[in-house]
N, C-alpha and C. Protein backbone atom coordinates (compact mmCIF):
# COMPACT_ATOMS: atom_id res chain seq x y z
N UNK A 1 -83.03 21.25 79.57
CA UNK A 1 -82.26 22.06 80.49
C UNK A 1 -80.76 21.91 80.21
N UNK A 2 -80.02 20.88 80.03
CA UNK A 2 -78.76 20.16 79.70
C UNK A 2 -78.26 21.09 78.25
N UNK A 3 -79.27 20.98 77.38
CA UNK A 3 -78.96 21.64 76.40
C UNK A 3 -78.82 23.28 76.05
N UNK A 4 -79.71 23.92 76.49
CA UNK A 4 -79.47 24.70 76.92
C UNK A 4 -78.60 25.36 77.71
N UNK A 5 -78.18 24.58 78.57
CA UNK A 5 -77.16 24.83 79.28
C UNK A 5 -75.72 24.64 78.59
N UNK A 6 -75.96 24.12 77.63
CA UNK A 6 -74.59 23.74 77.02
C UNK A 6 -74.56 24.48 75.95
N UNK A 7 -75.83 25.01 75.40
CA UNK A 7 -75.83 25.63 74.08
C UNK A 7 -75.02 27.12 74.38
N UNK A 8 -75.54 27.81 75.62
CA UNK A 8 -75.36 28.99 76.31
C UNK A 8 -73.82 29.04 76.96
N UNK A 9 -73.71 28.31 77.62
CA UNK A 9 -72.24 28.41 78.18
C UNK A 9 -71.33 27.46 77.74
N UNK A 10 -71.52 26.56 77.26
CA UNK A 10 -70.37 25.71 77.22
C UNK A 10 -69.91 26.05 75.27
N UNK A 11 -71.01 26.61 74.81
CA UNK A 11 -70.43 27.08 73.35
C UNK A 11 -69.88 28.54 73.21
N UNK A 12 -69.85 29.44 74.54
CA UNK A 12 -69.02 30.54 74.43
C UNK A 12 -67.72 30.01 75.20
N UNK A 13 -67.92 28.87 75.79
CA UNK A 13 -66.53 28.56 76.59
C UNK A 13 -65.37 28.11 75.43
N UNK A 14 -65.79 27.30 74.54
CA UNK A 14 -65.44 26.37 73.54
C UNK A 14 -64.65 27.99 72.49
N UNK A 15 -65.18 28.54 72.13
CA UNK A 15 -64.79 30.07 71.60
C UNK A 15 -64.26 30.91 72.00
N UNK A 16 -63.77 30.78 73.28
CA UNK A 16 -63.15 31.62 74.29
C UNK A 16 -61.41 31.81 73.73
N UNK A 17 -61.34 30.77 73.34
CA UNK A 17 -59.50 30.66 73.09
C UNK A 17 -59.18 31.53 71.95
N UNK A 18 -60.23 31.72 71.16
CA UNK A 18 -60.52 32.58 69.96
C UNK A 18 -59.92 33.99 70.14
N UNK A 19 -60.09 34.37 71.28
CA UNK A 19 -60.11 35.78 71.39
C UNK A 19 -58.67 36.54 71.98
N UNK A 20 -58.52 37.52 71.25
CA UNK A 20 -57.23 38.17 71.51
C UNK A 20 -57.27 39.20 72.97
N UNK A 21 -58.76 39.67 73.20
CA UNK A 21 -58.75 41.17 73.91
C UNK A 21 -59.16 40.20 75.38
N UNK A 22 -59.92 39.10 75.27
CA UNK A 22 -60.41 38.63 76.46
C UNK A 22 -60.36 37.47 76.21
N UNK A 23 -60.36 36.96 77.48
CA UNK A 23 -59.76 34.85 77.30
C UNK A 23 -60.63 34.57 78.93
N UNK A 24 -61.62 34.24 78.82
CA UNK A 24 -61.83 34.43 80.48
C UNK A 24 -61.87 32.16 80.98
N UNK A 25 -60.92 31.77 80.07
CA UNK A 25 -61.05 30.32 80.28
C UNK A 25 -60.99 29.88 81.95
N UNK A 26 -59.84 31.04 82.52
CA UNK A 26 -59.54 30.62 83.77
C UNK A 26 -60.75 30.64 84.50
N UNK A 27 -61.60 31.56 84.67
CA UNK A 27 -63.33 31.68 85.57
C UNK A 27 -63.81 30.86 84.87
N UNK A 28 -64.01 30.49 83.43
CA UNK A 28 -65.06 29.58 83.40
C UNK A 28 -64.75 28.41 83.88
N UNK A 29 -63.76 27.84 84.23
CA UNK A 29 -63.08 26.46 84.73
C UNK A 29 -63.61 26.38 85.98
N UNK A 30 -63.45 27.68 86.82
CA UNK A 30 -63.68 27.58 87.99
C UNK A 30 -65.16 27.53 88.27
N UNK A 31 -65.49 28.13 87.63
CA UNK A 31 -67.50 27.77 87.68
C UNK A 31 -67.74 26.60 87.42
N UNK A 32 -67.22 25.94 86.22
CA UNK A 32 -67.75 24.69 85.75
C UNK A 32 -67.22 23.80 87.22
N UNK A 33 -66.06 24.19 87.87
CA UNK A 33 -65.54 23.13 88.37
C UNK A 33 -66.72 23.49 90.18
N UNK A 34 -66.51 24.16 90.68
CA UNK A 34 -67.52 24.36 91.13
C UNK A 34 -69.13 23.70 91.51
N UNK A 35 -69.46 24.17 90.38
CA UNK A 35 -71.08 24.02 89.73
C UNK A 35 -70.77 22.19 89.95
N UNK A 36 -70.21 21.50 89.53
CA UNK A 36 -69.55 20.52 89.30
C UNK A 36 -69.36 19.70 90.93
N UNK A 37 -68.93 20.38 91.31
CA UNK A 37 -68.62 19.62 92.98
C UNK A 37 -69.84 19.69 93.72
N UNK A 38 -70.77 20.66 93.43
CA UNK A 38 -72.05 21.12 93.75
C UNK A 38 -72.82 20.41 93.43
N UNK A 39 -72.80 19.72 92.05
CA UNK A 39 -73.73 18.93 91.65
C UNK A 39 -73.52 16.71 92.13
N UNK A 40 -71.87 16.94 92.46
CA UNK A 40 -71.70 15.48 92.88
C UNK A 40 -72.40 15.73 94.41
N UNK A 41 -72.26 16.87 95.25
CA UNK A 41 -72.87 16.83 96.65
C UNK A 41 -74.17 16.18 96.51
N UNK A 42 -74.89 17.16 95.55
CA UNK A 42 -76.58 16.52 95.62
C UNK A 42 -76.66 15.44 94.92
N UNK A 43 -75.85 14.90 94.30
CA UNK A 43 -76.53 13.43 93.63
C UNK A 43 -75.90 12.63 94.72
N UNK A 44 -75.32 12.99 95.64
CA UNK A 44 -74.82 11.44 96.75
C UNK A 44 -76.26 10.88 97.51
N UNK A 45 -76.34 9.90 98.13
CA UNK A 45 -77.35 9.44 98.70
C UNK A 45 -77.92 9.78 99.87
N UNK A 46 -78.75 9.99 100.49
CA UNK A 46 -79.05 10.84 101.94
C UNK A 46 -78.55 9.25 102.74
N UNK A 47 -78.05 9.80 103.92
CA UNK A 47 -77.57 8.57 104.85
C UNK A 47 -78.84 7.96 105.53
N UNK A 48 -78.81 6.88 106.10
CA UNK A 48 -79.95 6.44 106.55
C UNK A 48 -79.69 6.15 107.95
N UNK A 49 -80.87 6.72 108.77
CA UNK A 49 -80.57 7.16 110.49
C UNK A 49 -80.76 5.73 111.33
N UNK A 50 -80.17 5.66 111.76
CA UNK A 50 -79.95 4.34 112.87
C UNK A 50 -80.67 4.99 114.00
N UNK A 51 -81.72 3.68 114.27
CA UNK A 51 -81.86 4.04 115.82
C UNK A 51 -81.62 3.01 116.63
């Protein structure tokens, strides 16, 4: 999944600077960064309920 995921987006991101007509670095930052804060939410630990 990781790879894929990296093969697909993170190797057109990497090529992005390449380009004269379109540069879309600024959105992909913001997705990655995003996707990214999204993914530290779910890896935190569930709290544990006091009674």
């Amino acid at each position: 999944m990781w790879f894929t995921a990296f093969i697909s987006v993170g190797g057109e991101w990497f090529l992005m600077w390449q380009s004269k007509t379109w540069n879309g670095e600024e959105t992909a930052f913001r997705i990655f960064v995003i996707l990214g804060i999204i993914l530290l939410y779910l890896a935190m630990p569930e709290p544990v309920a006091t009674e």
